[in-house]
Protein backbone atom coordinates (compact mmCIF):
# COMPACT_ATOMS: atom_id res chain seq x y z
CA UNK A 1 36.39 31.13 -39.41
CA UNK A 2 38.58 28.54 -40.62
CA UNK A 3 41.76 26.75 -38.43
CA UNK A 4 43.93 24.27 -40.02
CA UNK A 5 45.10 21.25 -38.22
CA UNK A 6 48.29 19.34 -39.19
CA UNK A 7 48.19 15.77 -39.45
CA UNK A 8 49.05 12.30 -40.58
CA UNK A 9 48.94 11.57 -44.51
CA UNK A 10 45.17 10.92 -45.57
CA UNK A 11 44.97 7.32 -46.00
CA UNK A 12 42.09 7.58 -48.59
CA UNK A 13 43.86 9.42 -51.82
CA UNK A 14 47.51 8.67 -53.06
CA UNK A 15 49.12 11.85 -52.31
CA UNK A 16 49.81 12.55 -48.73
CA UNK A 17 47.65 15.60 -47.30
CA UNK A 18 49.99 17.37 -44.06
CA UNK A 19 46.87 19.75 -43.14
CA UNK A 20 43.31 19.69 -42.65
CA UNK A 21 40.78 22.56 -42.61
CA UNK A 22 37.87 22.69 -40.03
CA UNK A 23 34.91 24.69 -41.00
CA UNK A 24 32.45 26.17 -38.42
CA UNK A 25 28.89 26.97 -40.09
CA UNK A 26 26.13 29.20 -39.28
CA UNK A 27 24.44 26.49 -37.25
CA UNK A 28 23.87 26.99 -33.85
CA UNK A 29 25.72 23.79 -33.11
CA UNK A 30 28.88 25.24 -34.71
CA UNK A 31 28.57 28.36 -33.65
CA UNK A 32 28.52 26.68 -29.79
CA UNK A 33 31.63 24.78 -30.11
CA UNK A 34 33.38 27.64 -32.10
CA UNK A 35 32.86 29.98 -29.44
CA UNK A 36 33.99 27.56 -26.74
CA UNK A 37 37.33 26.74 -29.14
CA UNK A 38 38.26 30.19 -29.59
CA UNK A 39 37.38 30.84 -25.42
CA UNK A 40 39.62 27.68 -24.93
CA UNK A 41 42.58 29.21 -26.63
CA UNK A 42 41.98 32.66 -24.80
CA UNK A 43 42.26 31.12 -21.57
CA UNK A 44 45.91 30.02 -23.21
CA UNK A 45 45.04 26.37 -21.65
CA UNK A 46 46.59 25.33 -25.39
CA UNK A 47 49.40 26.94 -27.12
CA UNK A 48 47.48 26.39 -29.88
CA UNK A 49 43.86 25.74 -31.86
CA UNK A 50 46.28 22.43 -33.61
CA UNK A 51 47.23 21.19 -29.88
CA UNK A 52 43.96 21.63 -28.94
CA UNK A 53 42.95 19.25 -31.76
CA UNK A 54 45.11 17.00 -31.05
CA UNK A 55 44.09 16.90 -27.38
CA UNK A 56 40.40 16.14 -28.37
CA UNK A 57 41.04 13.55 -30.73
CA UNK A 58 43.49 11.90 -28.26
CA UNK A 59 40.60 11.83 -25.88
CA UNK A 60 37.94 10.49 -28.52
CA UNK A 61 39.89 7.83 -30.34
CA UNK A 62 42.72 6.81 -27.73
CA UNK A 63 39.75 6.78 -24.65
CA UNK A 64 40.79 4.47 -21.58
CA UNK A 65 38.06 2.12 -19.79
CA UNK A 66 38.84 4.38 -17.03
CA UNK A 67 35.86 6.64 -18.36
CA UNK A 68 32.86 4.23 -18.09
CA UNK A 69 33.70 2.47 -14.72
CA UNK A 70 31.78 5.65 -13.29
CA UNK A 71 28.78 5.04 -15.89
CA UNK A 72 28.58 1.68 -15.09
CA UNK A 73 28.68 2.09 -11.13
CA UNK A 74 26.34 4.38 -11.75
CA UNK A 75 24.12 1.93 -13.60
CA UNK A 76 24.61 -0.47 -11.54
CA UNK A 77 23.36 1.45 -8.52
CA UNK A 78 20.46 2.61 -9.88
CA UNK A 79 19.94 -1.01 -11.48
CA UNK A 80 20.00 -1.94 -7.07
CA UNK A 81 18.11 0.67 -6.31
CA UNK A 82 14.99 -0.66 -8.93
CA UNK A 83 15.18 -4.34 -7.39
CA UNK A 84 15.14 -2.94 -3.93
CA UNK A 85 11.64 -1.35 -5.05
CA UNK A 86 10.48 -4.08 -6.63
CA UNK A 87 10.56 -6.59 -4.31
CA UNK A 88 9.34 -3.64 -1.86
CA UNK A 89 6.46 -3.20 -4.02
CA UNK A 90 6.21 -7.25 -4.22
CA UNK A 91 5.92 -7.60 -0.47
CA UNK A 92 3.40 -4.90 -0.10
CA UNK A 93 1.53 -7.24 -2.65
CA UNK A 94 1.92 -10.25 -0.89
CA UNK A 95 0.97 -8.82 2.28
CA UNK A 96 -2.53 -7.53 0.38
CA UNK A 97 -3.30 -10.52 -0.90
CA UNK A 98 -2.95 -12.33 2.40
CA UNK A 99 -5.23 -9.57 3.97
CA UNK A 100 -7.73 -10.22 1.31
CA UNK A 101 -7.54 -13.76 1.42
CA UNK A 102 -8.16 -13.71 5.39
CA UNK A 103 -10.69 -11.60 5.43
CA UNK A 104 -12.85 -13.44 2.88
CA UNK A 105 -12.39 -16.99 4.93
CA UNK A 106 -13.70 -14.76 7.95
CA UNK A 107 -16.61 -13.93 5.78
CA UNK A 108 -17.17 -18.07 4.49
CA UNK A 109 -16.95 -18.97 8.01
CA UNK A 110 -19.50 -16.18 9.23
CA UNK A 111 -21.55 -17.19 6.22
CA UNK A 112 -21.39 -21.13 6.82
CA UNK A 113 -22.23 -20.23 10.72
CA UNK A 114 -25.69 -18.51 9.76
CA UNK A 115 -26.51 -21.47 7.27
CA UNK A 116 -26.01 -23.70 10.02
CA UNK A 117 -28.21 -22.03 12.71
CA UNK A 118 -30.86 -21.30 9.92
CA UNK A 119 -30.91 -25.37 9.26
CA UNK A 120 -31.10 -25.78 12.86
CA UNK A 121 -34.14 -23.78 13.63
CA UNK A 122 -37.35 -25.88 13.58
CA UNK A 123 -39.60 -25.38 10.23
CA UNK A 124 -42.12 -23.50 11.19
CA UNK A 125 -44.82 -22.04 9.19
CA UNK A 126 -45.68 -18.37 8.54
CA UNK A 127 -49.05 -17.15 10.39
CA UNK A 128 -51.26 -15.70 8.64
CA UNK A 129 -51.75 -12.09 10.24
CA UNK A 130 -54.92 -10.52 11.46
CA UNK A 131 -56.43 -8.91 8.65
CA UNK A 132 -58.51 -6.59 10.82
CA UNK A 133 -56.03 -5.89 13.12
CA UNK A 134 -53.48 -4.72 11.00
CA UNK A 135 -55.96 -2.23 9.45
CA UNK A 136 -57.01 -1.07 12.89
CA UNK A 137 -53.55 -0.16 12.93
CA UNK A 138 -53.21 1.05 9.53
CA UNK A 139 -56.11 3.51 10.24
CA UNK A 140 -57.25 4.99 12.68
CA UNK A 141 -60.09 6.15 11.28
CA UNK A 142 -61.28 2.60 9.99
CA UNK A 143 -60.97 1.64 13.49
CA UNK A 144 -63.56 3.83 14.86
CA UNK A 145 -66.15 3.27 11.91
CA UNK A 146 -65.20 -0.71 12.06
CA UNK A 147 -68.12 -1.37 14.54
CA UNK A 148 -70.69 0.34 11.99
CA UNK A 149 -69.68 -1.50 9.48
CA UNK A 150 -70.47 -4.66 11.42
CA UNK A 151 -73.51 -3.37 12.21
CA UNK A 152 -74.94 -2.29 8.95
């Protein structure tokens, strides 16, 4: 389907053109905005598929900053909203760390308490443990034959 939209001279050739022809393919793309052009002039919203034209192109090439405020608070909230987590995120950090940090001084000073009392107890040395007794209590059995052993 082809529509026809008057408008200015072309600026690119010497002869003024006072129409141009829009051409909707067979791509899905086209097909799309065709079918929401020719709904658009159904509705009767524009008297006509030129006005309608001229409408869009107002709105692309003559756009007002009026648009992008919205964008931008938008951006700009989420932009707040990222910070907020951040420094959320940094505090639960901080707060870690100290918890770390604390509980490993507790452990030094538990540590350096032991050394201390360790150095403080006198040097003494290891006795030497009954042989016999602690097979007597090993074995019973040893025990009872222990005497005929000494005897034989």
């Amino acid at each position: 389907m082809n529509f026809q939209l008057l408008t200015l001279p072309h600026m690119t050739s010497g002869k003024p053109r006072s129409s141009y022809v829009v051409k909707f393919v067979q791509t899905e793309a086209d097909q799309d905005l065709l079918g929401a052009v020719e709904q658009a002039l159904e509705d009767e919203s524009y008297k006509s598929f030129s006005d309608l034209c001229k409408q869009a192109l107002r709105r692309l090439l003559f756009s007002t900053d009026a648009e992008p405020m919205p964008m931008m608070a938008l951006l700009e909230q989420q932009v707040m909203t990222l910070q907020m987590q951040i420094m959320q995120i940094e505090q639960r950090s901080k707060e870690s760390q100290t918890n770390t940090v604390a509980e490993l001084e507790h452990k030094i000073q538990q540590l350096s308490d032991r050394v201390t009392q360790l150095e403080q107890q006198p040097a003494s040395s290891p006795q030497a443990p009954d042989k016999t007794a602690e097979n007597a209590e090993l074995d019973p059995l040893l025990s009872r034959l222990a005497p005929f052993l000494d005897d034989f």
